[in-house]
Every structure is written in C-alpha cells, then in structure tokens.
Protein backbone atom coordinates (compact mmCIF):
# COMPACT_ATOMS: atom_id res chain seq x y z
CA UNK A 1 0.00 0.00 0.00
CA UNK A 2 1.69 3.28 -0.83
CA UNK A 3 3.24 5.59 1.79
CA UNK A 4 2.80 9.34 0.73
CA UNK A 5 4.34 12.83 2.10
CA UNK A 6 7.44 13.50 2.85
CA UNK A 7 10.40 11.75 5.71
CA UNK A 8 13.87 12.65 6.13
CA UNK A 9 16.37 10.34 5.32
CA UNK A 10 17.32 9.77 9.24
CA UNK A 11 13.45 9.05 10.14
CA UNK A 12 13.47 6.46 7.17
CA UNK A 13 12.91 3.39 9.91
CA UNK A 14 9.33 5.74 10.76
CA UNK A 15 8.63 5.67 7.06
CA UNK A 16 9.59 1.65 6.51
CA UNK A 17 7.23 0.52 10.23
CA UNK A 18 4.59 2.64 8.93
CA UNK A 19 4.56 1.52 5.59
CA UNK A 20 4.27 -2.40 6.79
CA UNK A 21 1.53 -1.69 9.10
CA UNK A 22 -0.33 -0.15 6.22
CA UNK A 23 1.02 -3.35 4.19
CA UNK A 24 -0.42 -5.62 6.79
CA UNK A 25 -3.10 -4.73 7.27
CA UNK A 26 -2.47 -3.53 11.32
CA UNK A 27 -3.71 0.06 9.89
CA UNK A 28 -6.51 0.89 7.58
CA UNK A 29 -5.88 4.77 7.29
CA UNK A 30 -3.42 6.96 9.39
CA UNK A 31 -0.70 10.01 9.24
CA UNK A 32 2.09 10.22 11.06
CA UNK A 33 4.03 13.50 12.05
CA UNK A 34 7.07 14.51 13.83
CA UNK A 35 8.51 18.35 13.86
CA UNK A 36 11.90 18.46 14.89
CA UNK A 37 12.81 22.40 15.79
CA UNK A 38 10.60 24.03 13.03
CA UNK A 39 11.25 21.49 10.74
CA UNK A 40 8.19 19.15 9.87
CA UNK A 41 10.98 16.28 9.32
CA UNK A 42 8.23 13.52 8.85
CA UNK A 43 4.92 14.18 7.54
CA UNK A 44 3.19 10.79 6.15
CA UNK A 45 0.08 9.90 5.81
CA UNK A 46 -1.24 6.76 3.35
CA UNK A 47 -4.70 4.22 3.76
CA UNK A 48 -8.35 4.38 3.15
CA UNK A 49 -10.22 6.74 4.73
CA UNK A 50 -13.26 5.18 4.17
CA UNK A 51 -13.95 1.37 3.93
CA UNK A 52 -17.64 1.36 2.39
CA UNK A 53 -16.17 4.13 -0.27
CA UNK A 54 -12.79 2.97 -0.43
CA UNK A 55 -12.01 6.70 -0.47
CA UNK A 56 -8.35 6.93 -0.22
CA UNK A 57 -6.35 8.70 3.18
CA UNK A 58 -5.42 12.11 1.65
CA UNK A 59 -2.89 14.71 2.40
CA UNK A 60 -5.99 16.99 3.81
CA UNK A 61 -8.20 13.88 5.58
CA UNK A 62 -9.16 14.71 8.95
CA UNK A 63 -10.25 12.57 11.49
CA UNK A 64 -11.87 12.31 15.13
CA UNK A 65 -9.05 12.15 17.55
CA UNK A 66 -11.22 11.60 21.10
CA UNK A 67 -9.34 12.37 24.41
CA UNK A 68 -6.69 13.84 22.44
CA UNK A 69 -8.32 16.65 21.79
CA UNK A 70 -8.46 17.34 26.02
CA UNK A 71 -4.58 18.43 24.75
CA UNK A 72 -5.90 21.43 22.87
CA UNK A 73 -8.31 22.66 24.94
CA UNK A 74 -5.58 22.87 27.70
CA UNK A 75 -3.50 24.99 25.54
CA UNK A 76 -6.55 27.64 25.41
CA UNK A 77 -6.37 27.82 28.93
CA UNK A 78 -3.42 27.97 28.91
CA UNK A 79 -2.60 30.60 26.72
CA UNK A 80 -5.47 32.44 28.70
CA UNK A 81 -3.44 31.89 31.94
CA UNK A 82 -0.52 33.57 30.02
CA UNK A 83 -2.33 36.63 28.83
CA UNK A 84 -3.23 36.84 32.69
CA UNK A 85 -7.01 36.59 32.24
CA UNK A 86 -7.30 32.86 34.04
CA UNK A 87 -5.39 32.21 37.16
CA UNK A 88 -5.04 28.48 37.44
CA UNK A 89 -4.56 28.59 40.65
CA UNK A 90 -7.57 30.05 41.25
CA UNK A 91 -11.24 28.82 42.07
CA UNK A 92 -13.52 28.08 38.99
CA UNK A 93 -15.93 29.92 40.23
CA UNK A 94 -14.35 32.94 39.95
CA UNK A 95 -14.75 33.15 36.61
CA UNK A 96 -18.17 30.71 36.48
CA UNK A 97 -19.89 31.87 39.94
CA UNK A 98 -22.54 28.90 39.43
CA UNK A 99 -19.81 26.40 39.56
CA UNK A 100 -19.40 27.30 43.48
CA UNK A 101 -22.80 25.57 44.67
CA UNK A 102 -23.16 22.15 46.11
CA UNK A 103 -19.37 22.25 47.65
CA UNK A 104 -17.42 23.08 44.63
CA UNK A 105 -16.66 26.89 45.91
CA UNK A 106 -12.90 26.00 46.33
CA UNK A 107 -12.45 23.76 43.48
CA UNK A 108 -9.37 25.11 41.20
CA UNK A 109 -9.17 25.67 37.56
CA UNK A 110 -5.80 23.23 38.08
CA UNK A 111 -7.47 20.83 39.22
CA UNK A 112 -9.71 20.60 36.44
CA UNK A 113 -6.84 20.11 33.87
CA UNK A 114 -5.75 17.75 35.89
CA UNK A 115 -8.72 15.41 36.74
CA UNK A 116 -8.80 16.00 40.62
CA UNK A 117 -11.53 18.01 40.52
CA UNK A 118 -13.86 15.30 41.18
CA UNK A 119 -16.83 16.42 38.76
CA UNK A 120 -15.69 13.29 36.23
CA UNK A 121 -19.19 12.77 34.95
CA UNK A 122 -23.15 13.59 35.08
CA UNK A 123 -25.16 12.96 38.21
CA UNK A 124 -27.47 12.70 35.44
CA UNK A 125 -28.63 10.10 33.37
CA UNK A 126 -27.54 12.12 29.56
CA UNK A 127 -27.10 11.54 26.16
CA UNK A 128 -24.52 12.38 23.63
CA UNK A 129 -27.43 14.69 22.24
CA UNK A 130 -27.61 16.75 25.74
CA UNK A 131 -23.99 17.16 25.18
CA UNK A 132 -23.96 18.60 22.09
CA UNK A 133 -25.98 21.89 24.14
CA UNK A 134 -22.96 22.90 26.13
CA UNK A 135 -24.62 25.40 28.39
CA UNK A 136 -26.93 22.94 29.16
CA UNK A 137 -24.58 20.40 29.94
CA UNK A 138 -22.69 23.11 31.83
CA UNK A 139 -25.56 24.14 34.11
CA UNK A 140 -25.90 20.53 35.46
CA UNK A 141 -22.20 19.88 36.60
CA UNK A 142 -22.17 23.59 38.20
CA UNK A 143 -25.19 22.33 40.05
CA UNK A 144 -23.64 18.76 41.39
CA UNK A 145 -21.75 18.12 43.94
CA UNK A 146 -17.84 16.57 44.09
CA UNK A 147 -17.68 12.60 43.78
CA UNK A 148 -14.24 13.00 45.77
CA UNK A 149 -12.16 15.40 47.83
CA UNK A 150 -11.48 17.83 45.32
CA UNK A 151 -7.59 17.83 44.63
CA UNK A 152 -7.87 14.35 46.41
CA UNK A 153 -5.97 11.85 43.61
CA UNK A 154 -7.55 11.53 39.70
CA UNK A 155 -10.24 10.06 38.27
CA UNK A 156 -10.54 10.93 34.21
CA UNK A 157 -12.82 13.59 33.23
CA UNK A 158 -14.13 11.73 30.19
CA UNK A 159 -15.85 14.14 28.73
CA UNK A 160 -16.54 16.96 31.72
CA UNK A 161 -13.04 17.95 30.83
CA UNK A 162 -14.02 19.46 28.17
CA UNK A 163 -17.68 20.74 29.44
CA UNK A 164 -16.32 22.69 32.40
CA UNK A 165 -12.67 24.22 30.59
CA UNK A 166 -15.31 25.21 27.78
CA UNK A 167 -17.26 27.12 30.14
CA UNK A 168 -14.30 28.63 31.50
CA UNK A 169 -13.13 29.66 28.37
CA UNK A 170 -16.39 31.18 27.34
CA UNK A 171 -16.76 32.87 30.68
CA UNK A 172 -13.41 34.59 30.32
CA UNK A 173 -13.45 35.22 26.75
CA UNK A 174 -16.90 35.28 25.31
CA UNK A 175 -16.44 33.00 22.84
CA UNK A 176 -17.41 29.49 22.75
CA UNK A 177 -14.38 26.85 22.63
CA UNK A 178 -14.15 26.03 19.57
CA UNK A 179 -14.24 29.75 18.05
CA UNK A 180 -11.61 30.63 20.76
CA UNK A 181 -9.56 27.79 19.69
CA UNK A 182 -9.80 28.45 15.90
CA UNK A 183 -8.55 31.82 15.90
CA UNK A 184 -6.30 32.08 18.83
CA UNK A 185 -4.65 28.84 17.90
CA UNK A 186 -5.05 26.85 14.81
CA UNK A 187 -5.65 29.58 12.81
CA UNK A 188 -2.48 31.57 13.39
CA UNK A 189 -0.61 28.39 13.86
CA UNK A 190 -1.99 27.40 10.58
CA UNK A 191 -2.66 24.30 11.84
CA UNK A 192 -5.48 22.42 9.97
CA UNK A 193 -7.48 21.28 13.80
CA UNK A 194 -10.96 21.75 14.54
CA UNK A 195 -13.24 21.78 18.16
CA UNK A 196 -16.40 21.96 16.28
CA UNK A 197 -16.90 21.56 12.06
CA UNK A 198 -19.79 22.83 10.25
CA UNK A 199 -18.03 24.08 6.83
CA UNK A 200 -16.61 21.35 5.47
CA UNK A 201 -17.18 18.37 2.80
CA UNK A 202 -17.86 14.78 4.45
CA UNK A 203 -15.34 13.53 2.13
CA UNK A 204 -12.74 15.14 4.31
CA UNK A 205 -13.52 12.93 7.49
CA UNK A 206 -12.47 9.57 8.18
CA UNK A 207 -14.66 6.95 9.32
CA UNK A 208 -13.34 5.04 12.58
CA UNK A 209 -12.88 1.08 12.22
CA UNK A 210 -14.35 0.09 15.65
CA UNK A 211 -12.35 -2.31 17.71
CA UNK A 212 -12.95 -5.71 17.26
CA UNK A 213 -12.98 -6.05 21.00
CA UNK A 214 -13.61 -4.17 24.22
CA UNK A 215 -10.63 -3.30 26.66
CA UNK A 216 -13.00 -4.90 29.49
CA UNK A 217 -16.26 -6.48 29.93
CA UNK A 218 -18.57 -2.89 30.91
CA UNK A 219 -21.73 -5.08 31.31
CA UNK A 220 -20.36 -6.64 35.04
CA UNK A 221 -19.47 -3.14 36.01
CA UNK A 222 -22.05 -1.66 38.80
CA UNK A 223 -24.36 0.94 37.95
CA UNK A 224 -23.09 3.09 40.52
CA UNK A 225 -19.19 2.59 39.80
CA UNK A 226 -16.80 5.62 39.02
CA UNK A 227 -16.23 4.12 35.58
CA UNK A 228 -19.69 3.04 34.45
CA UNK A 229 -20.86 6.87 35.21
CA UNK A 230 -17.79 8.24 33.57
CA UNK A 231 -17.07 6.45 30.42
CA UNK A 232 -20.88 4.97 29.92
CA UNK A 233 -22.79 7.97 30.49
CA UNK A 234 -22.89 8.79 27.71
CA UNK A 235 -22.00 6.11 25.35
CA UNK A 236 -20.78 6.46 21.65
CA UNK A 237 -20.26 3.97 18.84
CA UNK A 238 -17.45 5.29 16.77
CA UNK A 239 -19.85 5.10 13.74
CA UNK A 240 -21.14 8.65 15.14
CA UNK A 241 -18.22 10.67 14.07
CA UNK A 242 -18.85 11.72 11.21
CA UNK A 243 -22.62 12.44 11.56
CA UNK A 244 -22.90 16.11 10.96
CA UNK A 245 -24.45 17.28 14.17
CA UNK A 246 -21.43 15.35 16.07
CA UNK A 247 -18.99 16.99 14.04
CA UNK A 248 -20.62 20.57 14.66
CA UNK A 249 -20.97 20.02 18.50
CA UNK A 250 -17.79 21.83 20.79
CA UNK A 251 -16.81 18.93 22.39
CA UNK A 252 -13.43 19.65 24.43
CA UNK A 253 -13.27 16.75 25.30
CA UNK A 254 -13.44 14.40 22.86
CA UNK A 255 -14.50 15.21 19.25
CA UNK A 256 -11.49 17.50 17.42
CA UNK A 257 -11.14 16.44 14.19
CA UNK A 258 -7.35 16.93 12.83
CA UNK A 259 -4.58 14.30 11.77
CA UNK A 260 -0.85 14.20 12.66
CA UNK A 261 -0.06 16.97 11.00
CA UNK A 262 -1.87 19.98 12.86
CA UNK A 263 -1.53 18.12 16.36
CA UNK A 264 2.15 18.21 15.63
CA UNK A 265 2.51 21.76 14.89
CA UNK A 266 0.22 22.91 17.71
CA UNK A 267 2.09 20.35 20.29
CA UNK A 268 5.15 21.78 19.03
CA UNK A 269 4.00 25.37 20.34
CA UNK A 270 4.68 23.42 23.45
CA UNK A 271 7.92 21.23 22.29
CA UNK A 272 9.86 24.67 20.99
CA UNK A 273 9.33 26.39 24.58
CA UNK A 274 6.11 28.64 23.43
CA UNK A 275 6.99 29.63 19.69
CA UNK A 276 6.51 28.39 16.66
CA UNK A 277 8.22 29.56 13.71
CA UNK A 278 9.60 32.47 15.89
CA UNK A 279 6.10 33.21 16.69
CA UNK A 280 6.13 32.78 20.61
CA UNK A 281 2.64 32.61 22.03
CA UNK A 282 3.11 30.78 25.33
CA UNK A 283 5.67 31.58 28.07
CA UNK A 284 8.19 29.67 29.57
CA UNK A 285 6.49 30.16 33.00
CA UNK A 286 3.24 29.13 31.45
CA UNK A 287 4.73 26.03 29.58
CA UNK A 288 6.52 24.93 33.03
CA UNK A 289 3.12 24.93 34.96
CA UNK A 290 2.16 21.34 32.48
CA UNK A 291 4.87 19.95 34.44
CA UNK A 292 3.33 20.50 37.88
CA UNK A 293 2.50 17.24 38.89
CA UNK A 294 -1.42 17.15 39.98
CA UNK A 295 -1.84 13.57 40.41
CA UNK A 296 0.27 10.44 40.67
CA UNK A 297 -1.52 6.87 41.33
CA UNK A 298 -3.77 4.78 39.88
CA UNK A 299 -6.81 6.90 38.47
CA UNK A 300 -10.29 5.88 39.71
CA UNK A 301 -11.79 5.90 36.20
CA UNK A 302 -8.51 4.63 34.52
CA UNK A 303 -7.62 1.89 36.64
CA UNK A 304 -4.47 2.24 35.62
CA UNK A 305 -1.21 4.35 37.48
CA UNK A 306 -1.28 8.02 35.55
CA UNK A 307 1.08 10.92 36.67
CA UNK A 308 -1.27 14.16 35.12
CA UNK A 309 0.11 17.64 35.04
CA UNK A 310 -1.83 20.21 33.71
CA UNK A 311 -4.07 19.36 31.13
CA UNK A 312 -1.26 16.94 29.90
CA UNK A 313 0.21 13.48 30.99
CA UNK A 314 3.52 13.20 32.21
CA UNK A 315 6.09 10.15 31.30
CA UNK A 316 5.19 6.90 33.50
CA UNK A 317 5.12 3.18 32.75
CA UNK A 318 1.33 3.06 31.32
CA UNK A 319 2.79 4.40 28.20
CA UNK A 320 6.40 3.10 27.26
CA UNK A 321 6.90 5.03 24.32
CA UNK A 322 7.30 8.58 26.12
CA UNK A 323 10.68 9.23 26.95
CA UNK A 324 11.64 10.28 30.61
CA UNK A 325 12.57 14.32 30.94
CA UNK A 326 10.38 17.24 30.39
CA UNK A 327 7.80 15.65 27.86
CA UNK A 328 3.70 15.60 28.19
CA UNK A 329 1.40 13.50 26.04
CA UNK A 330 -1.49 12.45 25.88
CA UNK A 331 -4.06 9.79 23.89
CA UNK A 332 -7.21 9.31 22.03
CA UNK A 333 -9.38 5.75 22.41
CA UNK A 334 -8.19 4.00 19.57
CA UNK A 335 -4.98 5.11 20.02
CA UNK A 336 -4.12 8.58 18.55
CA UNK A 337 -1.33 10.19 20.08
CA UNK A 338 0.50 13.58 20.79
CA UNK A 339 3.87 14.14 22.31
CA UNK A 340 5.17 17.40 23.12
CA UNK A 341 9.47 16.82 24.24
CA UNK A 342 10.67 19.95 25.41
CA UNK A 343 14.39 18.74 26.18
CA UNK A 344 14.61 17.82 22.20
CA UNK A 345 12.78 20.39 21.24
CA UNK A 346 10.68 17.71 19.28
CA UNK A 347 6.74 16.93 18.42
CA UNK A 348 5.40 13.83 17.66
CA UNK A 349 1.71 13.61 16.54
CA UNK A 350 -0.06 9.80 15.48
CA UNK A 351 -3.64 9.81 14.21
CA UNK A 352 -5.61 6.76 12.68
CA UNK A 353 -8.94 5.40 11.75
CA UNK A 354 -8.69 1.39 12.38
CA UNK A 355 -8.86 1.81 16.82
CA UNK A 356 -7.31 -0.23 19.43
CA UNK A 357 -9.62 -1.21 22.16
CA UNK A 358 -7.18 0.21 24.76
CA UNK A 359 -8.28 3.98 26.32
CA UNK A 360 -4.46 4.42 26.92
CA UNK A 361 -1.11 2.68 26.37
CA UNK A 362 -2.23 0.95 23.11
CA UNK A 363 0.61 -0.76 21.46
CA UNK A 364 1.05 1.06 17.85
CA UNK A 365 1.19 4.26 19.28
CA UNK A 366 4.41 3.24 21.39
CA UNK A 367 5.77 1.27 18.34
CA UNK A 368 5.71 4.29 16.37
CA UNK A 369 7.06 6.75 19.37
CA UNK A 370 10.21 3.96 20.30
CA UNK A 371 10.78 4.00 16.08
CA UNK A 372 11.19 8.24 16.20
CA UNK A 373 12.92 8.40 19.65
CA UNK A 374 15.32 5.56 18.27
CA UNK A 375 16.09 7.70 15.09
CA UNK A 376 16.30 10.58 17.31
CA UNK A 377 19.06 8.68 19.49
CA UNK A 378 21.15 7.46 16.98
CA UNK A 379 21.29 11.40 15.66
CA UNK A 380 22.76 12.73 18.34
C-alpha cells in the first residue's frame, strides 16, 4: 500500500514501520508526524479513509481524535493563563460563579486540567445529544456536587473535561471553545485542527474502524461505579463521528477532528518552549506549569497508574513510548497520540482510523514513538 508525504532520510525506519503496518493490514488509514525544531521532518500519511467508499487517506483527511483533543483545549487555557485573564490557581468559580454551589466553591481551575476536581461525569442520566448543548450540559455539573475530595488523587474527566474548561473559556473570553480555539490557535498556527466543524465536505472525514474487542467487559461493572458513570454515560459507537451534528458540537473533550499533521505543529507550540516559527505565544512560565505534577496513582476511572500535570500526561510506565525528561502527552481511544518533548525540542503527533480497544497505552502508538525516539538517538 503506498506511503505518501514527505520523511527525512534519518526518520526512514518511521517511514519503513509505517509503511508495513499499512502493508499488513495492522492500519486501515493513518498520518504520522514529527517536527523536529521548526522542521516538519516527517509528515506521512497513506490508507483508506473510508472502507464502504474505499475513499483513499489524503494529504488533507481529517479525522476524530477523542481524548486527544483534552490536549488542545488545555492549551486555550493555557494561553489564557498567560495573557493573565485565568489564574489556574484560582477557584472556577471565579470566573463561572454557578460552579461554586453544592461544595465546589474551592475547586481550582488546576485541578480541572488535571482530573482531581472530582466532577468526572453527570449525576445525570444524559445523552450524547444533551452534550452537544454545552450550556446545558454546563448548568448541570455547576449544580452537582464533588464525587471525591477535590484535589484528592484523579479520576478521568471523560468528557466533563471538556464541558467545564469550555465554560471557562467562554466565561473569560466570550467565545465558545471552539471559536476561541480556531482563531487564537489553529488559525495563526496554521494548523489544519478543529473543536467543532460545520463548513466542510464529508469527504474530508475519516470513518473510525471500531475495535474488534472491548478493553473490558462494561456489562459486570455496577451501575453506581466511578467508571460506568464516567465512560458509559454517555455512550458512543465510533460510527457517530462523522454524523454532521457530532462533528458541529464543541466537544473539548473528545470530538477534534485533525490528523498528525496539525496536532504536531500545535504540540510543538509546546515542544519549541512557546513559539513556533519564531512566533512565541506561550511563556516559559506558562509552559513549566504542564509539568506541575497534579496527580500520581492509579486513576479511579482509569484503573491504571497516571502521573497528570496540567491538562497533559507526564512520562510513567502506562505508556512506554514517552521518553523520561520534560515531555507531556497524551491519547485518544483507539490510540491517537501527541507528544510534546521539550528537552529535544521535538513533536510527535499519530492519528488513525482502524482503533485499538485500549483507552491508553495501546501498542502502535508506542511502536511508532520507540521508532522516532530511536532515530532521534542514533542522531545525536
């Protein structure tokens, strides 16, 4: 199956592993990225986009990269921390005076990005549907109360994450998410990433190959367990991702369609110490505060050890691939992955249609990351 774009000669082993998994059949569609400085030294992309169709990956395909997309909404905040307008140290409700009620009054904009907050899910029995109304959504987790100690350990905002930092950013700002986002960001990053798509062809968008199994057996779960109200309420098949009004919703949390690509340029805002092409939009202050370890365990919803900074994971065993030093990551289900490496200056972005069942520390993902950081060691 052919490879296309563009790989330096020493990133060639990237190119040859990523052409065999196309080969084999282990991918169906996929890009794969890696900025080095402010060079874009591997930029590949090959597959089908769309198995019905058989419509080919192109240079331009975009696709739904889930949790992944918790990354870019944490660089909106924190580019709003920078300007001085968010204090992250601060209470939410500062800027989102609802958020105070039922116990939440001291509950820090911190610990949001970094999953301690303890508002991981709905009280409420919702859809993906009451989702898609963000104020809506909004209003009920400003009017719950914690599930734990706030600051208390981790448990993985599925898809609050992206509720409450939207809220946060439209309290602040204005502007919703995605429209902050989109011209604050991506658009003078010129990076081709979207929180919310209503202009655009379906033949751009991937459609996700579902796993062919689960991760774990959800039906023995209790009704009333951490995970069943986090990552089942709501449910979604990957099928809905490129229904029109999913791809129009905000979702911060878990709907930004991109490929490898734009989450490499925008993670290398964070990989080149807050610049990008000599345009600097985050400090160094600011950048150091992802590194400010909020929790380090095993996270309730996870069930697996996690060490979160802000709005980003730090290096630790669930995911091999990530080098030790000053680098955050993080993942989407399926397996998409960002990597921003501050002590090499280097950004790694992976983004795919055929999913792993694994919510984190899927195996091609780290296949692809030890390939770059191997080329990168034998560089040096």
């Amino acid at each position: 199956m052919t490879v296309s774009g563009t790989c330096v000669s020493a990133f060639e082993p990237v190119r040859d592993l990523f052409a065999a998994k196309l080969e084999s059949g282990e991918e169906v569609g996929a890009c794969l990225a890696v900025v080095s400085g402010d060079d874009m030294v591997v930029d590949l992309w090959g597959g089908t986009a769309d198995v019905p169709s058989g419509r080919v990956w192109e240079r331009d395909t975009l696709a739904n990269t889930y949790s992944l997309t918790k990354t870019m909404t944490a660089l909106a905040v924190l580019l709003l921390a920078d300007r001085g307008e968010v204090d992250l140290d601060a209470p939410v409700a500062r800027y989102w005076p609802e958020f105070g009620a039922a116990g939440k009054q001291n509950v820090l904009v911190r610990q949001v990005l970094g999953h301690t907050s303890g508002v991981a899910g709905w009280d409420a029995n919702i859809s993906l549907s009451d989702i898609y109304s963000h104020e809506e959504a909004a209003a009920l987790l400003a009017a719950q109360e914690p599930w734990w100690t706030p600051g208390a350990g981790s448990g993985y905002h599925v898809l609050t994450f992206g509720t409450l930092l939207g809220e946060v950013v439209r309290r602040v700002t204005g502007s919703s998410l995605g429209r902050f986002f989109a011209e604050e960001l991506a658009g003078p990053l010129g990076a081709d990433y979207r929180i919310g798509v209503t202009d655009e062809a379906p033949e751009r968008f991937a459609s996700m190959v579902a796993p062919s199994s689960a991760a774990a057996d959800y039906s023995s779960i209790p009704p009333d367990s951490l995970i069943r109200r986090t990552l089942l309420n709501p449910a979604f098949a990957p099928s809905i991702v490129t229904d029109p009004d999913f791809l129009a919703a905000e979702i911060g949390a878990a709907n930004g369609q991109g490929n490898a690509r734009s989450v490499a340029r925008l993670a290398s805002l964070v990989s080149g110490g807050g610049a990008v092409g000599g345009r600097a939009a985050l400090s160094r202050t600011t950048l150091e505060r992802i590194f400010d370890v909020q929790a380090d365990g095993v996270d309730r919803v996870l069930g697996v050890p996690v060490r979160f900074g802000l709005g980003w994971a730090l290096p630790g065993a669930v995911m091999p691939g990530v080098p030790e030093g000053r680098v955050c990551w993080w993942t989407g289900f399926g397996g998409s992955v960002v990597v921003a490496d501050l002590d090499r200056d280097l950004a790694v972005a992976y983004v795919m249609n055929k999913m792993s069942p694994e919510l984190v520390g899927a195996a091609k993902p780290n296949e692809y990351l030890a390939a770059v950081y191997e080329c990168v060691g034998r560089g040096r």
